[in-house]
C-alpha atoms as a PDB file:
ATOM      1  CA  UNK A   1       2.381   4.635 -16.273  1.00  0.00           C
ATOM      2  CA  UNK A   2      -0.526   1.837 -15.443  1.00  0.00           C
ATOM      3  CA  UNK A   3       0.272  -1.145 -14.088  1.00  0.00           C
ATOM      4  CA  UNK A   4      -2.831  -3.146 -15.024  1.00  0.00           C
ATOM      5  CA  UNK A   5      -2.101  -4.718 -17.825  1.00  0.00           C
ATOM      6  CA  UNK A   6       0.133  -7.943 -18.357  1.00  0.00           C
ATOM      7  CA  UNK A   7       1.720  -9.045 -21.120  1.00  0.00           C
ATOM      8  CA  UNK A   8       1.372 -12.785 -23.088  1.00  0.00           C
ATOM      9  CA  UNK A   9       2.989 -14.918 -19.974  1.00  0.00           C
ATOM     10  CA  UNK A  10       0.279 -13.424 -17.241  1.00  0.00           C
ATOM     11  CA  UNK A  11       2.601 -11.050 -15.593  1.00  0.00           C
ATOM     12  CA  UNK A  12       3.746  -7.608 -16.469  1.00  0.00           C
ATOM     13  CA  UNK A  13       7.520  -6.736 -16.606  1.00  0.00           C
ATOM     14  CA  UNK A  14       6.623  -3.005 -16.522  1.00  0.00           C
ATOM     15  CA  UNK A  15       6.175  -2.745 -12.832  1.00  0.00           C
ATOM     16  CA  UNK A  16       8.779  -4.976 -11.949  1.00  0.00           C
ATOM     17  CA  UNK A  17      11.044  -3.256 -14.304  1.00  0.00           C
ATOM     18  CA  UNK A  18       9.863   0.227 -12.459  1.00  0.00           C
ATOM     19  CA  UNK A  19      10.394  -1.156  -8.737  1.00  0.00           C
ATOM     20  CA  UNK A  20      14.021  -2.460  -9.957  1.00  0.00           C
ATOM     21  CA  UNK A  21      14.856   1.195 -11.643  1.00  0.00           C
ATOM     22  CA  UNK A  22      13.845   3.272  -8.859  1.00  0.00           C
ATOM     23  CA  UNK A  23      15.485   0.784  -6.292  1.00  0.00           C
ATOM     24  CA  UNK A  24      18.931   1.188  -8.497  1.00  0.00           C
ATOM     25  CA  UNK A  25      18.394   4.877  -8.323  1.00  0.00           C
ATOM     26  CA  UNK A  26      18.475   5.248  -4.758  1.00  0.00           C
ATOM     27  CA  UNK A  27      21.532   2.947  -4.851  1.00  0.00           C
ATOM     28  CA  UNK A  28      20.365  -0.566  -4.377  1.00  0.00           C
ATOM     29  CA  UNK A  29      22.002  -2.900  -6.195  1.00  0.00           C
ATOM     30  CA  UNK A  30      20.168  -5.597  -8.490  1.00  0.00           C
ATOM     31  CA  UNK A  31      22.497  -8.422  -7.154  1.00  0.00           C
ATOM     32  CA  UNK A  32      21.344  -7.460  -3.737  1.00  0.00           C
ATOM     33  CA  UNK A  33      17.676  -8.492  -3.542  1.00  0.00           C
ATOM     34  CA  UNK A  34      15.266 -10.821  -4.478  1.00  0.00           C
ATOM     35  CA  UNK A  35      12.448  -8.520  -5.421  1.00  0.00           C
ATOM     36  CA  UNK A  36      10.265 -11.927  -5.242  1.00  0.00           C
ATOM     37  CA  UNK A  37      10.559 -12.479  -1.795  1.00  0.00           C
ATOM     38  CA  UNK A  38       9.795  -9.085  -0.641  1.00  0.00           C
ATOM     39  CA  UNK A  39       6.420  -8.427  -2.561  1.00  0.00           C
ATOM     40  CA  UNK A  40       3.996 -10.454  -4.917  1.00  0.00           C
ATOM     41  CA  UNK A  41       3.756  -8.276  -8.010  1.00  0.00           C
ATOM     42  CA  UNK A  42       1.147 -10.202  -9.779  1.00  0.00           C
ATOM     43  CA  UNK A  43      -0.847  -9.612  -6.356  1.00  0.00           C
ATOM     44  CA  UNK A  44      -0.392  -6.044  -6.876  1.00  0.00           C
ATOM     45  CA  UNK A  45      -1.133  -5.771 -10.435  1.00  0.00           C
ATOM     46  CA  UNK A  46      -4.415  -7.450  -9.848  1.00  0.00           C
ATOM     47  CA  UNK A  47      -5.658  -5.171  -6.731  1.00  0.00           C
ATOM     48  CA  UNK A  48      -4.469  -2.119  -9.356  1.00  0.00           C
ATOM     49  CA  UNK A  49      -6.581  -3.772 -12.042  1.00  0.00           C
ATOM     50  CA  UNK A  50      -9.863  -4.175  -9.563  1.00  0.00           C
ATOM     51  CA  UNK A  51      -9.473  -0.983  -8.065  1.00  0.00           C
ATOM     52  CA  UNK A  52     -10.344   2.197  -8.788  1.00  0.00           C
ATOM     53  CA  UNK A  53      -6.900   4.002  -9.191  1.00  0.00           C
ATOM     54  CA  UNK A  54      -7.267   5.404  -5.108  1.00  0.00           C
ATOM     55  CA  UNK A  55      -4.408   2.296  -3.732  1.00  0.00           C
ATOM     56  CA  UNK A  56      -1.045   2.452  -2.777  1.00  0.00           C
ATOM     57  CA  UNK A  57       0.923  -0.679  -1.607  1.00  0.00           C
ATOM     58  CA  UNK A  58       3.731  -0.410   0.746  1.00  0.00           C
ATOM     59  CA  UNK A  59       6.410  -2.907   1.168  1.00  0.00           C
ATOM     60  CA  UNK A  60      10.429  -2.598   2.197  1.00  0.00           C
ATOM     61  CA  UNK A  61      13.162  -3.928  -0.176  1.00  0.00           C
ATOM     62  CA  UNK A  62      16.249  -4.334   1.582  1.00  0.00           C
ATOM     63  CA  UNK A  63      15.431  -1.763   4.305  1.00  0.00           C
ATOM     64  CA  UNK A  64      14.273   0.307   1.095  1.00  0.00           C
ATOM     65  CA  UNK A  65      10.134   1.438   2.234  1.00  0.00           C
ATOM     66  CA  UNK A  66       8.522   2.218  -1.708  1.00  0.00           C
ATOM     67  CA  UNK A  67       4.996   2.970  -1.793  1.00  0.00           C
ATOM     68  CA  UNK A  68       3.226   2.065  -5.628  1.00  0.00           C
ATOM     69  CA  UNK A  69       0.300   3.012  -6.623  1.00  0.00           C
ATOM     70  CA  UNK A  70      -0.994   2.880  -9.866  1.00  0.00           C
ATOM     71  CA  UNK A  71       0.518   5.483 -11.264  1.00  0.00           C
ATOM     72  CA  UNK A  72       3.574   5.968  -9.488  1.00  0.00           C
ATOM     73  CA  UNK A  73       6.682   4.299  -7.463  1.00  0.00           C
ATOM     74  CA  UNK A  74       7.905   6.528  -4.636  1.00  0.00           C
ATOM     75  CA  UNK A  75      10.797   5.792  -2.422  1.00  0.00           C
ATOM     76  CA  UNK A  76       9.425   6.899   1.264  1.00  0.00           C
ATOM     77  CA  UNK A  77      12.324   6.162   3.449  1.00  0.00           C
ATOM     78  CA  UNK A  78      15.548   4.132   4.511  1.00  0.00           C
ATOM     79  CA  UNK A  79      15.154   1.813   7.445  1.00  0.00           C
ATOM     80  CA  UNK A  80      18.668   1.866   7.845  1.00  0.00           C
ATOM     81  CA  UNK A  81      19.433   5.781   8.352  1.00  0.00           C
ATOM     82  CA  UNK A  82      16.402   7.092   8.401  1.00  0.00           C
ATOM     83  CA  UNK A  83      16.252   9.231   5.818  1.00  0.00           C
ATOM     84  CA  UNK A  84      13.021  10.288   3.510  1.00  0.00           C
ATOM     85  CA  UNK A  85      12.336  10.743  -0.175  1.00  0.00           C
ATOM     86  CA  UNK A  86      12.271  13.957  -1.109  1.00  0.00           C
END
């Protein structure tokens, strides 16, 4: 799973579509988020696509704390209770 490339519009729907799965999975709710105002994925896609792999970007959805890197989408904890990823 690399998040460099984009597809014909400029902007790739792979990591969004990533951040949204893993967000549903721990029980957030499409309907209630905008993922645009909490992180600019084109931004990330570009510092994954000029780095060299070693970058992780964290940023809270909803109280939600994910950490991507290049490779991966972890869930790292819930601002809300407290709780970690495991």
């Amino acid at each position: 799973m690399s998040y460099s490339s984009t597809n014909g519009s400029g902007s790739s729907t792979g990591l969004v579509v990533d951040i949204v799965e893993t967000l549903e999975e721990y029980g957030l709710d499409q309907g209630e988020y905008q993922l645009h105002n909490s992180v600019d994925i084109e931004a990330i896609e570009q510092l994954f696509a000029s780095s060299d792999g070693n970058v992780a970007v964290h940023f809270p959805v909803e109280g939600v704390h994910l950490a991507v890197t290049p490779d991966s989408i972890e869930v790292l904890s819930d601002e809300s209770t407290g709780s970690t990823a495991q």
